[in-house]
N, C-alpha and C. Protein backbone atom coordinates (compact mmCIF):
# COMPACT_ATOMS: atom_id res chain seq x y z
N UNK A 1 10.63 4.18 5.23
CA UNK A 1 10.63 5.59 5.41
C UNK A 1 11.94 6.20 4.97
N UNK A 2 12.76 5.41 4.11
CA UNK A 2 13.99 5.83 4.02
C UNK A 2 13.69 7.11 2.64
N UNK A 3 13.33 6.34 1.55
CA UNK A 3 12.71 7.10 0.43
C UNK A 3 11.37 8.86 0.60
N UNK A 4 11.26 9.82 0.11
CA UNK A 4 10.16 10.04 0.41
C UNK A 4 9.75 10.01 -1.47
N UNK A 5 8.55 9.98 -1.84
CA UNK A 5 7.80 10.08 -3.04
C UNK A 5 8.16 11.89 -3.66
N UNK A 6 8.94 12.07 -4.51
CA UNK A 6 9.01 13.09 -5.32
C UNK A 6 8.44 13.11 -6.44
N UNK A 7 7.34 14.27 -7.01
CA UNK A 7 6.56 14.26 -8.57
C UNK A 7 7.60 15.66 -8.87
N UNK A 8 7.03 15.82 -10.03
CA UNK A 8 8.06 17.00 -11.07
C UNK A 8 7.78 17.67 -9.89
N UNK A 9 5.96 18.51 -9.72
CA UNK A 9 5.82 19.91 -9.45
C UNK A 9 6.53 20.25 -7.59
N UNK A 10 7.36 19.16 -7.27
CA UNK A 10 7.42 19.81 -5.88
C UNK A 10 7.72 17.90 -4.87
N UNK A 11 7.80 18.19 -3.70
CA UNK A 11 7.97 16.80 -2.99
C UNK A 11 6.71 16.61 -2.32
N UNK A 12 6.53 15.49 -2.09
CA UNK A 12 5.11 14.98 -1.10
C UNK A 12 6.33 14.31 0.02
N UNK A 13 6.62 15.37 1.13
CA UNK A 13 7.13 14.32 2.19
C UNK A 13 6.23 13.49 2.91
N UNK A 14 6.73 13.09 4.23
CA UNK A 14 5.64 12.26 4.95
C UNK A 14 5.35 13.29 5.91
N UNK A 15 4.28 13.61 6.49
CA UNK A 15 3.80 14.39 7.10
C UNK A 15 4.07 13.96 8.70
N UNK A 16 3.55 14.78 10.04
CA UNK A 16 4.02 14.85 11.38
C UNK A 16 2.84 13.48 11.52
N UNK A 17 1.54 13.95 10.95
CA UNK A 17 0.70 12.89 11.44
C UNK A 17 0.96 11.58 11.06
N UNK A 18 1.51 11.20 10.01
CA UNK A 18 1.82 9.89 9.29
C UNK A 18 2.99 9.26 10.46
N UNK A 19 3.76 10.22 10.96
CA UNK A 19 4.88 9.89 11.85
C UNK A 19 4.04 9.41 13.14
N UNK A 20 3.26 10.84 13.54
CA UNK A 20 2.46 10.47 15.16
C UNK A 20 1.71 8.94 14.88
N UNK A 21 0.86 8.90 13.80
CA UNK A 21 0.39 7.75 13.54
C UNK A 21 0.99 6.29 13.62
N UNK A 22 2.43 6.14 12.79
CA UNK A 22 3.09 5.03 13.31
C UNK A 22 3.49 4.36 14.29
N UNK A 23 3.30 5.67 15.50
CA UNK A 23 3.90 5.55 16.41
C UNK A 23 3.03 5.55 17.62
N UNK A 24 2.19 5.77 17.85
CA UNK A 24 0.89 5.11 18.60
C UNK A 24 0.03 3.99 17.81
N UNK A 25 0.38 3.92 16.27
CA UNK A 25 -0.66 2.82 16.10
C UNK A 25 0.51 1.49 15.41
N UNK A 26 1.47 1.74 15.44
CA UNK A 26 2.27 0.96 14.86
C UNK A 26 1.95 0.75 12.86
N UNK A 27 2.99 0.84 12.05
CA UNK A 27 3.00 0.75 10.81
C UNK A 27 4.14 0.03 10.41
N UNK A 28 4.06 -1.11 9.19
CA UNK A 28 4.70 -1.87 8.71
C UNK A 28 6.29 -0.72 8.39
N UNK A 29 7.40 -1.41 8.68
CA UNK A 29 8.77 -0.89 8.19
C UNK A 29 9.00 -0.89 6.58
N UNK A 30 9.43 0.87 6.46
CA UNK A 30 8.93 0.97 5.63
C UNK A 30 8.24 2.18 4.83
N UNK A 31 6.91 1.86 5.81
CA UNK A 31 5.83 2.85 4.82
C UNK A 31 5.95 4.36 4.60
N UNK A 32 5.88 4.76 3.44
CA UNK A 32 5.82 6.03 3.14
C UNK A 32 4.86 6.94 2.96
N UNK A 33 3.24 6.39 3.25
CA UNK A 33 1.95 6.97 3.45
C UNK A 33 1.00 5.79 3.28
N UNK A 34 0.30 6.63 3.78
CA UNK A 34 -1.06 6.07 4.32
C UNK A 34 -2.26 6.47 2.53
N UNK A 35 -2.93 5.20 2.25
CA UNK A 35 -3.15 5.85 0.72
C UNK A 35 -4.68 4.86 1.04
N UNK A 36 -5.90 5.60 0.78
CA UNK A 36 -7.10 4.76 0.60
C UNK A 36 -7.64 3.77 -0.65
N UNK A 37 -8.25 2.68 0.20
CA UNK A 37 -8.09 0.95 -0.17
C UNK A 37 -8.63 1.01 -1.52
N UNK A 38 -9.79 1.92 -1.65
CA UNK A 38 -10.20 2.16 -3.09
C UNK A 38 -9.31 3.13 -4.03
N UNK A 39 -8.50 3.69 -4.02
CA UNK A 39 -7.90 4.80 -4.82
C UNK A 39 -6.83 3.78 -5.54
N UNK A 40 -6.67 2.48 -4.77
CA UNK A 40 -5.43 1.12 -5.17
C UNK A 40 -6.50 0.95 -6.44
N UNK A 41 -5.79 0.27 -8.00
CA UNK A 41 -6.02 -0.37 -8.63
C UNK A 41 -5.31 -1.46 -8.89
N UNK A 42 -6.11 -2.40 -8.67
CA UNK A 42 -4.97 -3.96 -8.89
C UNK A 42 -5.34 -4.58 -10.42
N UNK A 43 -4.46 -4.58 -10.71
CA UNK A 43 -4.01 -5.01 -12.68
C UNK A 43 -4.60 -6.34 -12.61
N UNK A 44 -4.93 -6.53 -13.68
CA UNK A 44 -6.11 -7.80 -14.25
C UNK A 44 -4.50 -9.20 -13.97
N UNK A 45 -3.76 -9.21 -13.76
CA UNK A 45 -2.83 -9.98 -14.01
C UNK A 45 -2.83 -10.55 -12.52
N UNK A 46 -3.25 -9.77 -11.76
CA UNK A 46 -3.47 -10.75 -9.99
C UNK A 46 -5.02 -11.14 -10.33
N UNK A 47 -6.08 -10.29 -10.29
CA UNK A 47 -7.37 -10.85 -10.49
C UNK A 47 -7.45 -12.12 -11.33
N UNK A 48 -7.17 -12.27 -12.86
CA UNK A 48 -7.56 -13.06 -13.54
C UNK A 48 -6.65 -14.25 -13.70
N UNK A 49 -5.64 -14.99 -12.74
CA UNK A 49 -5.06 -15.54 -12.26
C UNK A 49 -5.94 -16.64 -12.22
N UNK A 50 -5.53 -17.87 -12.45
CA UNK A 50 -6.07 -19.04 -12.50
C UNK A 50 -6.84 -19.82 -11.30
N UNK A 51 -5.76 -19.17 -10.15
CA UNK A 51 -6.22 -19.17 -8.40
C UNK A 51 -6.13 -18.44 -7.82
N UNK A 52 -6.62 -18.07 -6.73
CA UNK A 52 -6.27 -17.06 -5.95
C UNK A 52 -5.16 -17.60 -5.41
N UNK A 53 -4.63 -17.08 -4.48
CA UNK A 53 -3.77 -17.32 -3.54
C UNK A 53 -3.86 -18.30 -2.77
N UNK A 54 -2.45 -19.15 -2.32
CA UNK A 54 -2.51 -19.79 -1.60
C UNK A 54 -3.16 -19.67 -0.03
N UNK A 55 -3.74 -21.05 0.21
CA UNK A 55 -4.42 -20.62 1.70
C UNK A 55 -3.72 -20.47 2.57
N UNK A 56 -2.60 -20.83 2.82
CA UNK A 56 -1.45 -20.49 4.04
C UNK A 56 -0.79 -19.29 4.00
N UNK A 57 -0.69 -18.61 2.44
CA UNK A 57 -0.47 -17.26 2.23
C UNK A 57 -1.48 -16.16 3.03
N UNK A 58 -2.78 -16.67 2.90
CA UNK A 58 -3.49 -15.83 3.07
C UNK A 58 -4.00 -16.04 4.58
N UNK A 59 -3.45 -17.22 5.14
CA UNK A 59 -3.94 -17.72 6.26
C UNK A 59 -2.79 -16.66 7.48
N UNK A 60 -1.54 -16.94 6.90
CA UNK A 60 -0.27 -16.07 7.59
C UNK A 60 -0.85 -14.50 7.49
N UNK A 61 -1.01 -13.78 6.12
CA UNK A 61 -1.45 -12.40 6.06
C UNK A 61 -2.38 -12.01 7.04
N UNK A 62 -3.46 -12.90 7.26
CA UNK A 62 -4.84 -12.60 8.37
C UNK A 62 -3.96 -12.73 9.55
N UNK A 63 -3.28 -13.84 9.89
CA UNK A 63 -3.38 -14.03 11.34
C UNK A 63 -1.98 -13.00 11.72
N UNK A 64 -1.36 -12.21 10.33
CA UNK A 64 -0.34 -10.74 11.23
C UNK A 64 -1.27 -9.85 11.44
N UNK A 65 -1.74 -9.70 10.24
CA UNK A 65 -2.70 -8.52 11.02
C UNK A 65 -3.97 -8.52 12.23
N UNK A 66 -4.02 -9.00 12.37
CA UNK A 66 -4.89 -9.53 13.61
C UNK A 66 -4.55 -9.64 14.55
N UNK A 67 -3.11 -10.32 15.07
CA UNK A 67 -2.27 -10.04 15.82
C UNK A 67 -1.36 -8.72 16.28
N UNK A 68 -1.33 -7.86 15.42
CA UNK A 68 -0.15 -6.89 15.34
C UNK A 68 -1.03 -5.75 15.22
N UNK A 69 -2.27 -5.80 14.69
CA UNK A 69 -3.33 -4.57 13.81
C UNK A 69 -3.09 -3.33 12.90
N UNK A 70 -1.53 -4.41 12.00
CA UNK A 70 -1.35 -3.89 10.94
C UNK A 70 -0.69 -4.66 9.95
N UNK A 71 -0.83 -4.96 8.75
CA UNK A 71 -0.06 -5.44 8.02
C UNK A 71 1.59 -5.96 8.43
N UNK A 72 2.27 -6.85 7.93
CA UNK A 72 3.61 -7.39 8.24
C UNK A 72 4.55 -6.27 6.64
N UNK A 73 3.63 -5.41 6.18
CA UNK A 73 4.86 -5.24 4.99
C UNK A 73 4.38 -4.23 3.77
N UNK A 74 4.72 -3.24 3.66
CA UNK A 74 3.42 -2.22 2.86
C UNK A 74 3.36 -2.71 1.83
N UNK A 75 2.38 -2.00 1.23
CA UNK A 75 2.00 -2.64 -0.31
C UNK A 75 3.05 -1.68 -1.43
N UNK A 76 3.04 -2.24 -2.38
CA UNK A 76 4.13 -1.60 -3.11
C UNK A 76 3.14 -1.24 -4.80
N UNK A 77 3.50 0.30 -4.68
CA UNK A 77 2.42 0.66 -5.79
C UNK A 77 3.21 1.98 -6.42
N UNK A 78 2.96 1.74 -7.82
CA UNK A 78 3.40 2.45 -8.43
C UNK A 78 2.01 3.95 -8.45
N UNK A 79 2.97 5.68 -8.62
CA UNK A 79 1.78 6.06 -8.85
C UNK A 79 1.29 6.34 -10.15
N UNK A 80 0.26 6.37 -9.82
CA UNK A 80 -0.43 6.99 -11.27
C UNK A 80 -0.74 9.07 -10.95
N UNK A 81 -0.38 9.65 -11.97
CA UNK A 81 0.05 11.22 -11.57
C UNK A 81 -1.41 11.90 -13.06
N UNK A 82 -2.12 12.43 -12.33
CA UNK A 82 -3.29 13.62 -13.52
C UNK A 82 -2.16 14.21 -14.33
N UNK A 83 -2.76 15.65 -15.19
CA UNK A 83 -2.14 16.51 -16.08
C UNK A 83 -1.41 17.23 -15.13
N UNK A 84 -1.44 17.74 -14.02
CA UNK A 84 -0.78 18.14 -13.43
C UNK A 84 0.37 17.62 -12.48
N UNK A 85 0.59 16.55 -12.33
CA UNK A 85 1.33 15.96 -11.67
C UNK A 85 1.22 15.48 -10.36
N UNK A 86 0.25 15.58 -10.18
CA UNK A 86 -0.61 14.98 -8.63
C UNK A 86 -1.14 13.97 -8.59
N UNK A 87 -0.57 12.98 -7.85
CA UNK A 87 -0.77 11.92 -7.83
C UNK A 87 -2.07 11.63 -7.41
N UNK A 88 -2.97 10.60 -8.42
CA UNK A 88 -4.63 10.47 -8.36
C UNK A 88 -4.83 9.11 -7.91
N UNK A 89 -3.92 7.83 -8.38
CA UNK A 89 -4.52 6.46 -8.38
C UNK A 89 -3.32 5.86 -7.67
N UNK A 90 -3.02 4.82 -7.59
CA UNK A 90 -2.00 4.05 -7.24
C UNK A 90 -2.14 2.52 -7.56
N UNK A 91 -1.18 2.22 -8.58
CA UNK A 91 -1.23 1.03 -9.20
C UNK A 91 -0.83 -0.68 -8.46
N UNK A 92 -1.27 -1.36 -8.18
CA UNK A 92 -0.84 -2.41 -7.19
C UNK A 92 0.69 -2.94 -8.02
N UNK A 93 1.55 -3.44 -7.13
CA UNK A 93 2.68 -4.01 -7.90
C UNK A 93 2.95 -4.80 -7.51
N UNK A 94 2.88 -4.92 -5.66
CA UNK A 94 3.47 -5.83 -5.03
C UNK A 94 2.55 -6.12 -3.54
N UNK A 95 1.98 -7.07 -3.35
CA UNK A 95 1.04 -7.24 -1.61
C UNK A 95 -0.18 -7.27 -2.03
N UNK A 96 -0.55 -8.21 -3.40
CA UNK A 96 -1.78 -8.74 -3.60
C UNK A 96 -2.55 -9.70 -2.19
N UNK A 97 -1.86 -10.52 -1.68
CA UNK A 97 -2.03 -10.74 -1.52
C UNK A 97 -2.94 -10.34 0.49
N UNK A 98 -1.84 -9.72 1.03
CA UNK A 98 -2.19 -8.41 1.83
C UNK A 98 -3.42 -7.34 1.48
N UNK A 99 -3.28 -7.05 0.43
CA UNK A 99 -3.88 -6.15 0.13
C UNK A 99 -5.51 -7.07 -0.06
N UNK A 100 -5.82 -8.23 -0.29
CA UNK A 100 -7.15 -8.97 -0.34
C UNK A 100 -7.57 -9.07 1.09
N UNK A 101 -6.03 -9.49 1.93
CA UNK A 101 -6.71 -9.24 3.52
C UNK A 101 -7.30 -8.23 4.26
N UNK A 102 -6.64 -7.02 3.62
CA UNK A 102 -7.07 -5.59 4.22
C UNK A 102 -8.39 -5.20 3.59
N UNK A 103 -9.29 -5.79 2.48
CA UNK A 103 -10.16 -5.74 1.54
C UNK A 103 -11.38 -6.62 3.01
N UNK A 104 -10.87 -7.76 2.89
CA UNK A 104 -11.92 -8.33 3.66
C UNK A 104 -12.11 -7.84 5.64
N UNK A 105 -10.64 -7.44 5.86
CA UNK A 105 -11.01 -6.48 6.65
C UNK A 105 -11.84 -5.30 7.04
N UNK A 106 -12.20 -5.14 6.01
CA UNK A 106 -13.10 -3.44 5.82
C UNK A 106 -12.06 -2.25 5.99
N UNK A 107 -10.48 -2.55 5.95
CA UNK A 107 -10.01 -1.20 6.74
C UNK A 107 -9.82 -0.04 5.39
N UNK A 108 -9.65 1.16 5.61
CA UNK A 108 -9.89 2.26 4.89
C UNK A 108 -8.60 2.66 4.25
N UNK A 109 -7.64 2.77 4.82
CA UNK A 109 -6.35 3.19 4.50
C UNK A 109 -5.41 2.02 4.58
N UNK A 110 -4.50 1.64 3.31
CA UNK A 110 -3.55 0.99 3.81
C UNK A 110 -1.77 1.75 3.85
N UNK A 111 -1.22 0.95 4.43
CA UNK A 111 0.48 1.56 4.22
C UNK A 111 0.87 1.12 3.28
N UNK A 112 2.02 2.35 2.41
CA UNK A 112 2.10 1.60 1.02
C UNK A 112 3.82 2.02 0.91
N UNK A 113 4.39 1.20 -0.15
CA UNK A 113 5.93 2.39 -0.69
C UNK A 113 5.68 2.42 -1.82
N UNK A 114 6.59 3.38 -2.35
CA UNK A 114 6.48 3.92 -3.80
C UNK A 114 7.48 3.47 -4.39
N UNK A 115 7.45 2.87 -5.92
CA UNK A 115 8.61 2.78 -6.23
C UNK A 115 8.22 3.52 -8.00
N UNK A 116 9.59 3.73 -8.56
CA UNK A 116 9.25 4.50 -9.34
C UNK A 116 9.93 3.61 -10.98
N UNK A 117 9.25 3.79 -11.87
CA UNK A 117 8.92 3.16 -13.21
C UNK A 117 9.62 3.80 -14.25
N UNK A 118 11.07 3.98 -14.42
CA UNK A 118 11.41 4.57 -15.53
C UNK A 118 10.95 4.34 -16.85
N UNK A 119 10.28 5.47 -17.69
CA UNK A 119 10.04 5.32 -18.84
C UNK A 119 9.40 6.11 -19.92
């Protein structure tokens, strides 16, 4: 929460509810919003990977969230911004592996940070 996400046309801070939210439901250190599980696109470079993930990787990811009933660590996604500068998609970069747990979870929203892509 140190960062907030700035586009050209203006800032996207974090909102009161994103705050009330962390704080009765607990959220990974960190997160800078709450972003839905489908709006994530994960790059053919985790999918088409020779294996998935290790099972103790994925064995640790299940058994934090299950324990804690939230992720150990937000996902880290670059955004993707329309013609106007409003952010539409969000690109996976980092918490493939998290991010498959929260998939088989069914949950709707995950916590994410932003980091930004000079270029």
């Amino acid at each position: 929460m140190n960062k907030k996400y700035n586009n050209r046309k203006g800032g996207r801070k974090m909102n009161v509810k994103l705050k009330m939210y962390e704080v009765l439901h607990g959220l990974p250190e960190g997160t800078e919003m709450l972003v839905r599980l489908e709006d994530i696109i994960v790059p053919d470079v985790f999918r088409l990977r020779s294996s998935k993930p290790k099972y103790w990787k994925m064995l640790r990811a299940r058994n934090a969230y299950e324990d804690n009933g939230f992720i150990d660590k937000p996902l880290t996604v670059e955004v993707i911004t329309n013609e106007y500068g409003k952010p539409t998609k969000y690109l996976l970069v980092d918490g493939y592996t998290r991010y498959l747990v929260l998939s088989e979870c069914r949950v709707v929203k995950a916590p994410v940070k932003y980091i930004v892509v000079n270029g």
